[in-house]
Protein backbone atom coordinates (compact mmCIF):
# COMPACT_ATOMS: atom_id res chain seq x y z
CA UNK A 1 -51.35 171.25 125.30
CA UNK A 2 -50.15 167.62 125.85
CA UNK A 3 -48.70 166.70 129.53
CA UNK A 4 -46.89 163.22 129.55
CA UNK A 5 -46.24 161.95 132.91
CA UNK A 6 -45.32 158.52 134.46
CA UNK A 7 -43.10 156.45 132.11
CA UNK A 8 -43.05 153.21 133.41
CA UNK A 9 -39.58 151.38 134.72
CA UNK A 10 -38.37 150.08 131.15
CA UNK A 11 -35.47 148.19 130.58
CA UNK A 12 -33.63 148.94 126.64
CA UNK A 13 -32.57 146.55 124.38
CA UNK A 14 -30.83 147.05 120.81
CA UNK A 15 -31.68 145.22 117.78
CA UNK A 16 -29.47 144.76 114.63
CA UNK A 17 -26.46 146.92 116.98
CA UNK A 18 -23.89 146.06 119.29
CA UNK A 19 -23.50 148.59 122.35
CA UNK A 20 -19.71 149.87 123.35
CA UNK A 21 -20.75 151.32 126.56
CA UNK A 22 -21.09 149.58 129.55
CA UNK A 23 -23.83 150.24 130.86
CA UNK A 24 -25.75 148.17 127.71
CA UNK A 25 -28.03 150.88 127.10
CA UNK A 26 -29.21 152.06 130.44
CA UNK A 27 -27.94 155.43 129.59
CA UNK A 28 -31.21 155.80 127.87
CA UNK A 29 -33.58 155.96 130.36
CA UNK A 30 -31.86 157.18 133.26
CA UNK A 31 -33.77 160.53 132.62
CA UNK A 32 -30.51 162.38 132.02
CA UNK A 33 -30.58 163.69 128.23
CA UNK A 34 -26.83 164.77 128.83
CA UNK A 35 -25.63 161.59 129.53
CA UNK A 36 -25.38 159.10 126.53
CA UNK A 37 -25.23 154.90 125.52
CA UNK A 38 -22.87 154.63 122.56
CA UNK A 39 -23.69 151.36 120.19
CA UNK A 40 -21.92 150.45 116.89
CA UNK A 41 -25.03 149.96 113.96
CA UNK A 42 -23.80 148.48 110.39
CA UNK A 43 -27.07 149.75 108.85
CA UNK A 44 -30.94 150.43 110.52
CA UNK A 45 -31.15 149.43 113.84
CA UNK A 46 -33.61 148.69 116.47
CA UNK A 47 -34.12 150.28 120.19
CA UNK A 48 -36.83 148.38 122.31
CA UNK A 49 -38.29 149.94 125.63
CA UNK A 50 -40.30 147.07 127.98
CA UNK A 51 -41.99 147.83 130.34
CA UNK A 52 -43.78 145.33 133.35
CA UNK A 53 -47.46 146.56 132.54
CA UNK A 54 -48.86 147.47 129.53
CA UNK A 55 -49.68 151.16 129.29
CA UNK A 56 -50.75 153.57 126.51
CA UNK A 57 -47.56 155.49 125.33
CA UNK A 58 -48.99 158.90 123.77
CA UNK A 59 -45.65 161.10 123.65
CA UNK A 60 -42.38 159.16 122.25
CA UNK A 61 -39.18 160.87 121.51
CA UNK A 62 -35.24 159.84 120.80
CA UNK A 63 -32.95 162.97 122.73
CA UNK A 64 -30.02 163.87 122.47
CA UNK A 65 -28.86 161.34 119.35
CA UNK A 66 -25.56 162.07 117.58
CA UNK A 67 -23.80 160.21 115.03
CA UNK A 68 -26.77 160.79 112.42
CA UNK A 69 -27.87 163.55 109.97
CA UNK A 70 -30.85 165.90 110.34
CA UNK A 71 -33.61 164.13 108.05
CA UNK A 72 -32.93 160.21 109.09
CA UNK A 73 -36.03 158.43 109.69
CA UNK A 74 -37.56 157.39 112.70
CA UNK A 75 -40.48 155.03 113.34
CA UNK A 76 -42.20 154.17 116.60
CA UNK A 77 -44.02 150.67 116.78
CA UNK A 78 -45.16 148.21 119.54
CA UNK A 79 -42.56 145.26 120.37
CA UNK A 80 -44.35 143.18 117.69
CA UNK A 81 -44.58 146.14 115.18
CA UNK A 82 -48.12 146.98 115.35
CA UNK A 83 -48.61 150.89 114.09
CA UNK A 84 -49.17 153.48 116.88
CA UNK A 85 -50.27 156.11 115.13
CA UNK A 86 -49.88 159.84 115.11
CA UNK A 87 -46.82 160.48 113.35
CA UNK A 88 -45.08 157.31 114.50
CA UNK A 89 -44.75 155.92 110.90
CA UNK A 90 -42.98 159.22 109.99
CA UNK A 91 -40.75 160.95 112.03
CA UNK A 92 -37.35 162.27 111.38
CA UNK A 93 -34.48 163.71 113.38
CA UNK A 94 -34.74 167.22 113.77
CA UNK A 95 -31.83 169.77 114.88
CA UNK A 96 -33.76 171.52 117.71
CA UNK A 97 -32.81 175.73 118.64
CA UNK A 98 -30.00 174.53 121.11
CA UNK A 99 -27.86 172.45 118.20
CA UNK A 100 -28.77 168.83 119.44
CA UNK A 101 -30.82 166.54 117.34
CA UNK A 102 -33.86 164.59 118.53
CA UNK A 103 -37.05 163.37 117.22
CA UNK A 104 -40.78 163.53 119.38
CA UNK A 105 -43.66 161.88 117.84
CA UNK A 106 -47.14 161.93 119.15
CA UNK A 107 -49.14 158.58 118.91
CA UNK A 108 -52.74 158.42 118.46
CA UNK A 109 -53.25 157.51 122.01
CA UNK A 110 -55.67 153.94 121.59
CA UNK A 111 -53.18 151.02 121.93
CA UNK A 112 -52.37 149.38 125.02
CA UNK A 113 -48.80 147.78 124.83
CA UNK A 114 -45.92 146.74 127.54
CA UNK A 115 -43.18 147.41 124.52
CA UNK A 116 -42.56 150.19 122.33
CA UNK A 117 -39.83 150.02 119.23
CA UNK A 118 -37.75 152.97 117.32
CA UNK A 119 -36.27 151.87 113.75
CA UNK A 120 -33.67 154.14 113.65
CA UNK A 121 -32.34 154.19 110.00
CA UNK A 122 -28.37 154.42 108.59
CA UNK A 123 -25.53 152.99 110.69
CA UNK A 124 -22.34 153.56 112.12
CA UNK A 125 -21.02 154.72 115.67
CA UNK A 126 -24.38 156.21 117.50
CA UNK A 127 -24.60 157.84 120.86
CA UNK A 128 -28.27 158.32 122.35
CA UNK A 129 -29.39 160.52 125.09
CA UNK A 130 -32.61 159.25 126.25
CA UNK A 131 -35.52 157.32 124.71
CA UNK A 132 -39.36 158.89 125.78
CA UNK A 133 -42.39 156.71 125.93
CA UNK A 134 -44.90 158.15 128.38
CA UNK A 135 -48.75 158.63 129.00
CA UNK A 136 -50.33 162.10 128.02
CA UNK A 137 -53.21 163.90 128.26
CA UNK A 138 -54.69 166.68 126.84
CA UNK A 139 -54.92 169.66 128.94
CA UNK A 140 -56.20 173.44 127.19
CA UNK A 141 -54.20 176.15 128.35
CA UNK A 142 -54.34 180.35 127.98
CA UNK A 143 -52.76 181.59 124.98
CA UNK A 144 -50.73 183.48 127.14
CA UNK A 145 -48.05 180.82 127.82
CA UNK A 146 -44.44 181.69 127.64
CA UNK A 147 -40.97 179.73 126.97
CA UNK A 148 -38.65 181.25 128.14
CA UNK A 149 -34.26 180.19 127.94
CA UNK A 150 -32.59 180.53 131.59
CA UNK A 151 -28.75 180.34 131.16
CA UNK A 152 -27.28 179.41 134.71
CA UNK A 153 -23.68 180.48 133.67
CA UNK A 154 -21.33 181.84 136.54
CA UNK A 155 -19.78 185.22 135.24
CA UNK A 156 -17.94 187.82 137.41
CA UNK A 157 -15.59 190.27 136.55
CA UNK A 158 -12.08 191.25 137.10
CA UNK A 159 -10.70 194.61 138.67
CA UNK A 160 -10.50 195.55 134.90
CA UNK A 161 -14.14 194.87 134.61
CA UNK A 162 -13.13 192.08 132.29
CA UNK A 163 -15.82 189.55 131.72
CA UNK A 164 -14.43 185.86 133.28
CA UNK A 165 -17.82 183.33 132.88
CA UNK A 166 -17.89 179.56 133.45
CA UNK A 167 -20.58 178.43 131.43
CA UNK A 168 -23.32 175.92 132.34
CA UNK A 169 -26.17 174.30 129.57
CA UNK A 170 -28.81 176.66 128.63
CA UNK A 171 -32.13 174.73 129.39
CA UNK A 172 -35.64 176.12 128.28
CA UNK A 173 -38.54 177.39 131.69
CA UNK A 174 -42.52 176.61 129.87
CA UNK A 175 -44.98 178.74 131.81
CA UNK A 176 -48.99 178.68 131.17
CA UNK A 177 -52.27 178.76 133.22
CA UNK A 178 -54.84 176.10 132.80
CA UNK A 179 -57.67 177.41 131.11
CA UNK A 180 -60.79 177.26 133.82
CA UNK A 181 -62.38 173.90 133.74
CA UNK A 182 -64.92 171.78 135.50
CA UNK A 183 -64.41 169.11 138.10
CA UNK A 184 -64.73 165.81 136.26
CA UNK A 185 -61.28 167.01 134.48
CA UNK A 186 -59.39 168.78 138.11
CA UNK A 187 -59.95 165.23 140.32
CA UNK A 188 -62.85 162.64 138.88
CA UNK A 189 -60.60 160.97 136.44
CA UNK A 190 -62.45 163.31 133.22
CA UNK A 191 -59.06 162.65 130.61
CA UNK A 192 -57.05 160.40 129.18
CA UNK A 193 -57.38 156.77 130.69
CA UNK A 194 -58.71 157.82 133.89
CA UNK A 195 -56.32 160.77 134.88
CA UNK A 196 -57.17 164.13 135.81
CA UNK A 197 -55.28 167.25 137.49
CA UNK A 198 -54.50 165.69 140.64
CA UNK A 199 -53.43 162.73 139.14
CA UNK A 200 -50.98 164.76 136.75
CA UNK A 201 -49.56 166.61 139.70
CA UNK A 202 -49.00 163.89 141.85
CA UNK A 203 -47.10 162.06 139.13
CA UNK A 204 -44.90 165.24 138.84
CA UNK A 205 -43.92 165.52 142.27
CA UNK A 206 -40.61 164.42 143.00
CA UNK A 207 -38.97 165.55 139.74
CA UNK A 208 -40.06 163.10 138.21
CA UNK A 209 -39.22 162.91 134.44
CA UNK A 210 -42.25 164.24 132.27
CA UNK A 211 -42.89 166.54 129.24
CA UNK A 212 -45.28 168.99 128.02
CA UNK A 213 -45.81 170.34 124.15
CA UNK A 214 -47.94 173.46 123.71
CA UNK A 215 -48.15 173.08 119.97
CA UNK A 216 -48.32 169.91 117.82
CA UNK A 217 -51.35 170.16 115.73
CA UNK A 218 -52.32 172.09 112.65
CA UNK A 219 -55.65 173.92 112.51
CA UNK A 220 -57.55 170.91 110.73
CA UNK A 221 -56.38 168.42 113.67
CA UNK A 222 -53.48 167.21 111.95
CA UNK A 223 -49.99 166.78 113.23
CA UNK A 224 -47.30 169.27 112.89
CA UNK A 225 -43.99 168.17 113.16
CA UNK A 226 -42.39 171.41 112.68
CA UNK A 227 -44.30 172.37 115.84
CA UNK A 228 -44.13 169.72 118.07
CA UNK A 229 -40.06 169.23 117.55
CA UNK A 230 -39.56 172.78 117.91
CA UNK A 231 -41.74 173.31 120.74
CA UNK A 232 -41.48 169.87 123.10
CA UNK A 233 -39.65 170.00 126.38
CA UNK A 234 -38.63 167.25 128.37
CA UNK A 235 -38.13 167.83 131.78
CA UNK A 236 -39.19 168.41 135.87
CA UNK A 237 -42.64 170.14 136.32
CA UNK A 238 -45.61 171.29 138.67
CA UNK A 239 -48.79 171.84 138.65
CA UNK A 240 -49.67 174.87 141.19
CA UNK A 241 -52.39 175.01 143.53
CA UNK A 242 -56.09 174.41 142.31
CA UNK A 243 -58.36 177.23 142.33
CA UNK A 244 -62.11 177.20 142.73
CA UNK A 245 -62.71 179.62 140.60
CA UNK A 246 -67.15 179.73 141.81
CA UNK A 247 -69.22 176.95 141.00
CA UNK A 248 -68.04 173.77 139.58
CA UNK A 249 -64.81 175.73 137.37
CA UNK A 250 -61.57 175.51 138.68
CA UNK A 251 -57.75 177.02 137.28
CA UNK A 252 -54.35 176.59 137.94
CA UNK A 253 -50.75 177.00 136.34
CA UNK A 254 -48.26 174.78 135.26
CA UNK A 255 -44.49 175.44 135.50
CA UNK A 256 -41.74 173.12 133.58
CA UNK A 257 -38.11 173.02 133.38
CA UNK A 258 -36.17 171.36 130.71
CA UNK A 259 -33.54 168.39 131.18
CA UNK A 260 -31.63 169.27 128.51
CA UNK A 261 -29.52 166.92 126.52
CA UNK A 262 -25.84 168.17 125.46
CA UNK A 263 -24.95 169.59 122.01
């Protein structure tokens, strides 16, 4: 499973469109899928995401996106447009279960960069939800995890026993326990760029914006798209309490809740 945690403070800017809301863009990375930057594209158009410090973006994704058709290609480079990797080079929207459309690529996790660029292709009037370019690290998790869809809907019923609901966004609960594993990976920096469990959690605390994605690869270590657009969630998470588990092996669970964006 990948966790990304931590995106960095990033400021947006558009390239080859003009935005007609406001807020220029912010929209995009106020961590709010549901709420949306509107821009006006004659043909393919550039978003850039800078950041302060360079970092090592590993999961990227475009939420919540309307005003294009299922297929249109998106491509993920650095500022200057060096290749990332993964399946930055081709992704493509995807219409996920709940009816919006989105695209989440994974990059090959080895460049360092302070800017990170979607080509978006075709033109007109575009809304986006959020743009996702975060750290990640590879955690292994029991095959017993579960997804499941919590609908917070109001209903109660009349003295009829009529039905009378006021409806609220579905969003999607991920639940899975770590698979046991030794200390250099719970707290001596053993993954990705230094992090471990502890560092994961920490970054999580707060609701802090992060995502996991329990399946993205096929069995010969290849990307699947299919998998990873279907199965992504953006959202709030935790990491439960460590347990020693005897000797130097330790488990714990993970729980994550989906900031949905609007169909």
């Amino acid at each position: 499973m990948l966790i990304a945690f931590s995106m960095p403070a990033m400021a947006v800017a558009a390239s080859g469109a003009s935005w007609l809301t406001a807020d220029d863009g912010a929209a995009c990375v106020d961590g709010k899928p549901g709420r949306r930057a509107r821009l006006n594209a004659p043909s393919t158009f550039s978003l850039t995401l800078a950041a302060d410090d360079a970092f090592v973006p590993r999961v990227l994704a475009v939420l919540g996106i309307k005003g294009v058709s299922e297929g249109t290609a998106v491509v993920a480079t650095t500022g200057s447009g060096d290749a990332l990797g993964g399946n930055t080079d081709a992704g493509v929207v995807f219409r996920f279960a709940d009816g919006t459309l989105g695209a989440w690529m994974v990059t090959a996790g080895m460049v360092s960069t302070t800017d990170v660029m979607f080509t978006i292709s075709g033109g007109g009037v575009i809304d986006i939800g959020e743009l996702v370019a975060m750290p990640a690290v590879e955690i292994d998790i029991e095959p017993n995890w579960v997804v499941d869809d919590i609908d917070p809907t109001e209903s109660r019923r009349t003295l009829a026993s009529q039905v009378s609901s006021v409806r609220r966004q579905a969003y999607r609960r991920f639940e899975a326990a770590l698979s046991a594993d030794a200390v250099a990976k719970v707290r001596a920096g053993g993954l990705a760029n230094g992090a471990d469990w502890g560092i994961v959690r920490a970054a999580l605390l707060g609701d802090r914006r992060g995502a996991v994605i329990p399946r993205w690869k096929h069995p010969d270590g290849g990307i699947d798209a299919a998998e990873l657009n279907r199965t992504a969630i953006y959202g709030i998470g935790r990491l439960a309490k460590v347990r020693h588990l005897g000797g130097d092996q330790y488990g714990s669970d993970i729980a994550f809740e989906e900031v949905p964006a609007i169909p």
